[in-house]
N, C-alpha and C. Protein backbone atom coordinates (compact mmCIF):
# COMPACT_ATOMS: atom_id res chain seq x y z
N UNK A 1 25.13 -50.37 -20.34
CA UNK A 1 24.49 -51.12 -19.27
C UNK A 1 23.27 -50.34 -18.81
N UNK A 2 21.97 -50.69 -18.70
CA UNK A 2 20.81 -50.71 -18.27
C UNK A 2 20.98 -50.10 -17.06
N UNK A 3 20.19 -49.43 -16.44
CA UNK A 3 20.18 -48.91 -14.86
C UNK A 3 19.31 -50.19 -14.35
N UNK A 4 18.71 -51.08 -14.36
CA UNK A 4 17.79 -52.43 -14.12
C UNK A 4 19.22 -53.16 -14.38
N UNK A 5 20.05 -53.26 -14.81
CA UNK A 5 21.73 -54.49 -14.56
C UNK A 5 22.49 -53.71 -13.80
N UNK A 6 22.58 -52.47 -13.92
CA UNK A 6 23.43 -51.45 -12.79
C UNK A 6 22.79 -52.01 -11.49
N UNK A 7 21.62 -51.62 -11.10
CA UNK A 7 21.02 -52.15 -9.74
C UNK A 7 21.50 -53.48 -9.59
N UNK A 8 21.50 -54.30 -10.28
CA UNK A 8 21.57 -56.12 -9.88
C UNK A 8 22.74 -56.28 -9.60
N UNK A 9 23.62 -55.57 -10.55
CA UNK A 9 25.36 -55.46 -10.81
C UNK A 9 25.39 -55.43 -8.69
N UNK A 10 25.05 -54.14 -8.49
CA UNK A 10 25.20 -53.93 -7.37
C UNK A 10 24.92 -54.79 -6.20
N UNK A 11 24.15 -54.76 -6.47
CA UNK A 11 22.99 -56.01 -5.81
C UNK A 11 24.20 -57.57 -5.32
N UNK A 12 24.06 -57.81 -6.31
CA UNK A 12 24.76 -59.19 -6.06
C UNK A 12 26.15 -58.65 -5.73
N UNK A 13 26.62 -57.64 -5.94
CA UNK A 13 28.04 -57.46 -5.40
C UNK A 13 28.06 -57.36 -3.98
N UNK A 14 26.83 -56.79 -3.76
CA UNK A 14 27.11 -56.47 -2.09
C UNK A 14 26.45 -57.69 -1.21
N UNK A 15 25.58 -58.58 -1.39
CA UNK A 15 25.20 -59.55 -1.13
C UNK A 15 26.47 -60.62 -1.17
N UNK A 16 27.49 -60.62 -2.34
CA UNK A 16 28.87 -61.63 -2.08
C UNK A 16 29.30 -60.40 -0.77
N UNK A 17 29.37 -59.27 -0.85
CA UNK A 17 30.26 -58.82 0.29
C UNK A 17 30.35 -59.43 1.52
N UNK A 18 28.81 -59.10 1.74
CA UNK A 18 28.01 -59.67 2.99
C UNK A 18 28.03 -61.12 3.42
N UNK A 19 28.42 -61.89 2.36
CA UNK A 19 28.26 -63.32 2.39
C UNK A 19 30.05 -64.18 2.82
N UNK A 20 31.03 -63.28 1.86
CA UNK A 20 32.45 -62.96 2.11
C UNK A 20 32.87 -62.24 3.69
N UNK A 21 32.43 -61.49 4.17
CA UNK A 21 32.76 -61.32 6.00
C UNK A 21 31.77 -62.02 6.40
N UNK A 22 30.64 -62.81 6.31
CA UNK A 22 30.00 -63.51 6.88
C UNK A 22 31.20 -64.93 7.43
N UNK A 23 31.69 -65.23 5.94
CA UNK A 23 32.60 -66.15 6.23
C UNK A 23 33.78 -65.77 6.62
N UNK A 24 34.38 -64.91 6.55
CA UNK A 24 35.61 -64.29 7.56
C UNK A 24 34.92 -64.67 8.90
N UNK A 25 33.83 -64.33 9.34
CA UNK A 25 33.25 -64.18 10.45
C UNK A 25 33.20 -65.56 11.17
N UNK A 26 32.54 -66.73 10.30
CA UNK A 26 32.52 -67.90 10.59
C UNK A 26 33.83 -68.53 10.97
N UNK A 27 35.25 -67.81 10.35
CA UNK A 27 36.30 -68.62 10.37
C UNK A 27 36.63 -68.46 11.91
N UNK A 28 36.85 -67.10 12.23
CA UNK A 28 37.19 -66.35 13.06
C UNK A 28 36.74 -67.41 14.45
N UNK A 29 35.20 -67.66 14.31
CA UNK A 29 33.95 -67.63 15.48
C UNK A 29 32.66 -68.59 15.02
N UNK A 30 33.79 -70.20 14.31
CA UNK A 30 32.24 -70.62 14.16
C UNK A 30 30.83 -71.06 15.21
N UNK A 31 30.13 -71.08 14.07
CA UNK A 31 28.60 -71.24 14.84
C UNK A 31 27.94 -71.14 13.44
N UNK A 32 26.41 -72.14 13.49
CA UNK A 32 25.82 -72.84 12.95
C UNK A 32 24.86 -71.19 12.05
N UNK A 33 24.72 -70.49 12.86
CA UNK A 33 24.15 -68.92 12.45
C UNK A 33 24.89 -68.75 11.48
N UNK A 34 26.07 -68.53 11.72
CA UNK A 34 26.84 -67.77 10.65
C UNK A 34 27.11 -68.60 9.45
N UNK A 35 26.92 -69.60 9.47
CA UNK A 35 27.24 -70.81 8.42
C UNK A 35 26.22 -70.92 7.60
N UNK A 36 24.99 -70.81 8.01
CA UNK A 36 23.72 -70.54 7.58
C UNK A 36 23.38 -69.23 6.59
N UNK A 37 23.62 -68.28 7.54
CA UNK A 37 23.24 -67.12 6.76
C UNK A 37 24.92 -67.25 5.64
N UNK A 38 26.03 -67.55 5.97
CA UNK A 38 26.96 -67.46 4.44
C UNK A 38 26.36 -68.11 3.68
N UNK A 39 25.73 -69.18 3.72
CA UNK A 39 25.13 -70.15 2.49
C UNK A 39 23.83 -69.37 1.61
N UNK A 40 23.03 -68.71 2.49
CA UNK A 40 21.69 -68.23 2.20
C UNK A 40 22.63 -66.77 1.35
N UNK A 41 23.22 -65.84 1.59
CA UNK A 41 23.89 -65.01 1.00
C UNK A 41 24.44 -65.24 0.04
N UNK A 42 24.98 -66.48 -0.36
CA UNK A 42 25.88 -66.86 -1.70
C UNK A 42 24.92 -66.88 -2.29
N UNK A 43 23.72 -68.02 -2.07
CA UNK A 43 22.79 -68.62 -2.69
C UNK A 43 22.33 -66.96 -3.30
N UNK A 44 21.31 -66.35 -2.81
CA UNK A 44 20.76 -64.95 -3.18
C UNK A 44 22.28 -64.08 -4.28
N UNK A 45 23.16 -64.09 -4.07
CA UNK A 45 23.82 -63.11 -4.37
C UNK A 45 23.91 -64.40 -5.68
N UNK A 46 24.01 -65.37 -5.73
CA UNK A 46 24.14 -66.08 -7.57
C UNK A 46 23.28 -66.25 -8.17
N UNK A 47 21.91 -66.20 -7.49
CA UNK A 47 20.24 -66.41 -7.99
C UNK A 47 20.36 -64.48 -8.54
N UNK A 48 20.87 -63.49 -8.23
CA UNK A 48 21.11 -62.32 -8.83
C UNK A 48 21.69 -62.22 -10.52
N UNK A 49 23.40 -62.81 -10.04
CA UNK A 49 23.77 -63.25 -11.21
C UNK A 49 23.27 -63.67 -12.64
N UNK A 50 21.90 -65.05 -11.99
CA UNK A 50 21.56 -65.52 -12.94
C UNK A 50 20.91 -64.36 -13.78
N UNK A 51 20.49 -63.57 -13.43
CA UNK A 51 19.84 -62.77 -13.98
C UNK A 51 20.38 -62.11 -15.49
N UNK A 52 21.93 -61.42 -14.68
CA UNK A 52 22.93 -60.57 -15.01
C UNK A 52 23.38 -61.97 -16.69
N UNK A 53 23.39 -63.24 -15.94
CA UNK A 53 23.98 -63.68 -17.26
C UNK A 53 23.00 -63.55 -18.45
N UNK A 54 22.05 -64.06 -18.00
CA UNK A 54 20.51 -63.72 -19.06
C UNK A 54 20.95 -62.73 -19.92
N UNK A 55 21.28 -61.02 -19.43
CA UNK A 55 21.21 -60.32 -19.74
C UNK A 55 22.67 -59.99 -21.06
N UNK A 56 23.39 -60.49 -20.22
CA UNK A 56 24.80 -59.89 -20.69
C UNK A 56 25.91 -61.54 -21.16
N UNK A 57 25.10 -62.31 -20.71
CA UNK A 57 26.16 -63.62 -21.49
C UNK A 57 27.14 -64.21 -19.89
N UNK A 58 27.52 -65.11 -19.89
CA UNK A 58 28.48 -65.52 -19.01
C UNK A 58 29.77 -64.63 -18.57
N UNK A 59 30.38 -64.56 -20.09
CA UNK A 59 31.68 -64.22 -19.64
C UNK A 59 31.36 -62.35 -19.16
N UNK A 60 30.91 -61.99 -19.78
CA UNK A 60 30.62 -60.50 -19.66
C UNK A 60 29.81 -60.19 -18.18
N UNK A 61 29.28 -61.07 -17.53
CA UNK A 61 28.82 -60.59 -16.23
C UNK A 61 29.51 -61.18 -15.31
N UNK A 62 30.21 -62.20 -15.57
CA UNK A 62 30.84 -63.36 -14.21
C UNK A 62 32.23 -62.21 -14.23
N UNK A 63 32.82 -61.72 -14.99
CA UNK A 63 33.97 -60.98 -15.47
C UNK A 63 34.06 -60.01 -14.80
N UNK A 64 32.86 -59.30 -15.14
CA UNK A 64 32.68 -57.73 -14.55
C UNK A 64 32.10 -57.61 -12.93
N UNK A 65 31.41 -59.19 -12.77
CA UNK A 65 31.25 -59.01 -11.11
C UNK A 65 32.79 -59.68 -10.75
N UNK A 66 33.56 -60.30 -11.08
CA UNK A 66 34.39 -60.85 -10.66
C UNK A 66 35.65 -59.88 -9.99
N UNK A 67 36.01 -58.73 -10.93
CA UNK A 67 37.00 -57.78 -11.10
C UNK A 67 36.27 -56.58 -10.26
N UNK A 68 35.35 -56.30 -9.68
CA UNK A 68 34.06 -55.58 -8.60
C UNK A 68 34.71 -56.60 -7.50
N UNK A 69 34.28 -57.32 -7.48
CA UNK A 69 34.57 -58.11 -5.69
C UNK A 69 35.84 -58.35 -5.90
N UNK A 70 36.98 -58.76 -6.64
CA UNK A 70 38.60 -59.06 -6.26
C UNK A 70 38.89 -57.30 -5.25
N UNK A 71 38.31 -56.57 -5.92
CA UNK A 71 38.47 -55.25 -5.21
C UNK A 71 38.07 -54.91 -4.20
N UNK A 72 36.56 -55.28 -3.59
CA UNK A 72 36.31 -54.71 -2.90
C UNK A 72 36.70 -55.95 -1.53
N UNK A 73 36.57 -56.64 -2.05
CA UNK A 73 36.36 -58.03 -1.17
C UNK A 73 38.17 -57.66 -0.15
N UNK A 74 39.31 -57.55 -1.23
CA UNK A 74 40.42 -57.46 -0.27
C UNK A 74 40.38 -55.75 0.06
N UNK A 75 39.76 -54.83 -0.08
CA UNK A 75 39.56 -53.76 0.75
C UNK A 75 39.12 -54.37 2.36
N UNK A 76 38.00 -54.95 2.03
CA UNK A 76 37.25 -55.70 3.52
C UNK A 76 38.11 -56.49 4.22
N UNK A 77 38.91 -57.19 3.49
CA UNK A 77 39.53 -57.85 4.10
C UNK A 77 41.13 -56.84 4.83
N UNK A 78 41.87 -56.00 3.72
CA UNK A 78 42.66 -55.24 4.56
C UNK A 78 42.49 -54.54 5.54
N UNK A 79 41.50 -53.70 5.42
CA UNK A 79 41.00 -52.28 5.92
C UNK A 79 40.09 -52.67 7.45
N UNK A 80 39.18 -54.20 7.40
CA UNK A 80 38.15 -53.94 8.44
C UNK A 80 38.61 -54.88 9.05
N UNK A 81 38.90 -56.32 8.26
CA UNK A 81 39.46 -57.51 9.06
C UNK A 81 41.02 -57.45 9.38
N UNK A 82 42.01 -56.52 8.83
CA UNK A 82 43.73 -56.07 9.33
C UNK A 82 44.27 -56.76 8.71
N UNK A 83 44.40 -57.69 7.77
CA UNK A 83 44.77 -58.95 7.53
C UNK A 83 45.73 -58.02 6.09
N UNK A 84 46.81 -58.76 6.26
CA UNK A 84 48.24 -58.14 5.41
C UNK A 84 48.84 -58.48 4.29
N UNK A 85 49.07 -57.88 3.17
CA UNK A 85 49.26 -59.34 1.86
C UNK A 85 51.20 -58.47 1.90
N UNK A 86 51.84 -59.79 1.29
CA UNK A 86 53.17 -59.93 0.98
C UNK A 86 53.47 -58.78 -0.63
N UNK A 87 54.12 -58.35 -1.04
CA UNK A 87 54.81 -57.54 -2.37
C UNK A 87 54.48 -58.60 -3.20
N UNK A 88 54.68 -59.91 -3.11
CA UNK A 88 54.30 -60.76 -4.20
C UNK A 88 52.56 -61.03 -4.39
N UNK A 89 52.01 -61.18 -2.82
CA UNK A 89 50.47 -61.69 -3.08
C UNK A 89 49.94 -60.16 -3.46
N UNK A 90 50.48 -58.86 -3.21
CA UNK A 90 49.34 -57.23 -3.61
C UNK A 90 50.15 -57.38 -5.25
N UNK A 91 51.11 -57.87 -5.68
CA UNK A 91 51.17 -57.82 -7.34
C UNK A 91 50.43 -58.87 -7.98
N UNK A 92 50.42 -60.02 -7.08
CA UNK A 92 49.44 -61.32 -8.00
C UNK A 92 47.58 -60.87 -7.76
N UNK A 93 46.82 -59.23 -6.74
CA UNK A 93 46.24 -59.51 -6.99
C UNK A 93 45.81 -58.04 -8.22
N UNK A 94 47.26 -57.59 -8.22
CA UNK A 94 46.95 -56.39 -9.39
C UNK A 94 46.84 -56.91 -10.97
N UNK A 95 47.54 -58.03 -10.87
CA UNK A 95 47.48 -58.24 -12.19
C UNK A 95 46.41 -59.16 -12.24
N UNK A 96 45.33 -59.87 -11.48
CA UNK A 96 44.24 -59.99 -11.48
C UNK A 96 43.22 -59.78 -11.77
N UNK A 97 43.45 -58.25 -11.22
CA UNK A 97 42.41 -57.04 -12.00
C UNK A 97 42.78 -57.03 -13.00
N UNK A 98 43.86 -56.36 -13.32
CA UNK A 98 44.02 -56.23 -14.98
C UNK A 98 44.10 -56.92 -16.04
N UNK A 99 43.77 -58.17 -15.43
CA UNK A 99 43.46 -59.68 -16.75
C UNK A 99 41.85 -59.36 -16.51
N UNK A 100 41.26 -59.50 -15.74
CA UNK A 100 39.45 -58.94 -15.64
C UNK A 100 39.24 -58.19 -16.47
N UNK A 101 39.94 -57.49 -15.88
CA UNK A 101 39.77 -55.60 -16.94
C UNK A 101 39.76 -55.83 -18.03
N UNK A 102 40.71 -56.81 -18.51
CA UNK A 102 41.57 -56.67 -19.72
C UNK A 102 39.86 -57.58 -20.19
N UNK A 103 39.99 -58.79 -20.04
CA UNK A 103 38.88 -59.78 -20.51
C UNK A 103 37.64 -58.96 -20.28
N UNK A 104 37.11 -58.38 -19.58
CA UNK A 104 35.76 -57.53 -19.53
C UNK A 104 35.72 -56.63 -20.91
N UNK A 105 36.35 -55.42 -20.57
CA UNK A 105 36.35 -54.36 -21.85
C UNK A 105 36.96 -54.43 -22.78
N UNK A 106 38.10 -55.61 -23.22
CA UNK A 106 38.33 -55.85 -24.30
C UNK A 106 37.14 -56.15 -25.03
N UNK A 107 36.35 -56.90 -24.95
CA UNK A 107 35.07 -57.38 -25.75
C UNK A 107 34.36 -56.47 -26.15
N UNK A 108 34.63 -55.53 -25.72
CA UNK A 108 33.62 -53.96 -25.65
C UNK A 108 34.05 -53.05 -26.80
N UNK A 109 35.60 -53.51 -27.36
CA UNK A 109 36.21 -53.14 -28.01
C UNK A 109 35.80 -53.21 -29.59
N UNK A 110 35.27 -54.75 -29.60
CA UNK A 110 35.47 -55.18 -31.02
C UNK A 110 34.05 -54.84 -31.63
């Protein structure tokens, strides 16, 4: 991976972050602000993407940002918003990752 797809990689990951507690935020406390800027944040953070697919194909960038935000996204959500998952929902979202994982760098394999 390119340090020019490393940056974007990033890029659009943290732009869904921002766009993901935007909408925590909205749920919490709507208002027309916050509804706004989640839309304008998705929008920017997939106009990124497009880029990333150009570069790397569909499955290989939607994959590898996908298995990036399942992670960070329920960090934000445990850690800043308190919010608690069940023994069944923290195993349905481990093996999540590891079908990502698995579908990302398997391809990397062959």
């Amino acid at each position: 991976m390119t340090l020019t797809a490393s940056i974007q990689l990033a890029a659009s990951t943290a732009t869904f972050l921002l766009a993901a507690t935007c909408a925590k935020s909205w749920a919490m406390g709507p208002s027309t602000f916050k509804l706004v800027l989640t839309i304008v944040l998705y929008s920017v953070g997939n106009l990124i993407m497009l880029r990333l697919v150009r570069e790397f194909g569909m499955a290989s960038a939607f994959s590898l940002s996908a298995v990036i935000q399942l992670i960070a996204v329920n960090l934000i959500a445990l850690v800043y918003f308190g919010e608690k998952l069940t023994l069944i929902q923290s195993f349905g979202i481990l093996c999540a990752i590891l079908a990502v994982g698995l579908i990302t760098f398997g391809s990397a394999t062959e």
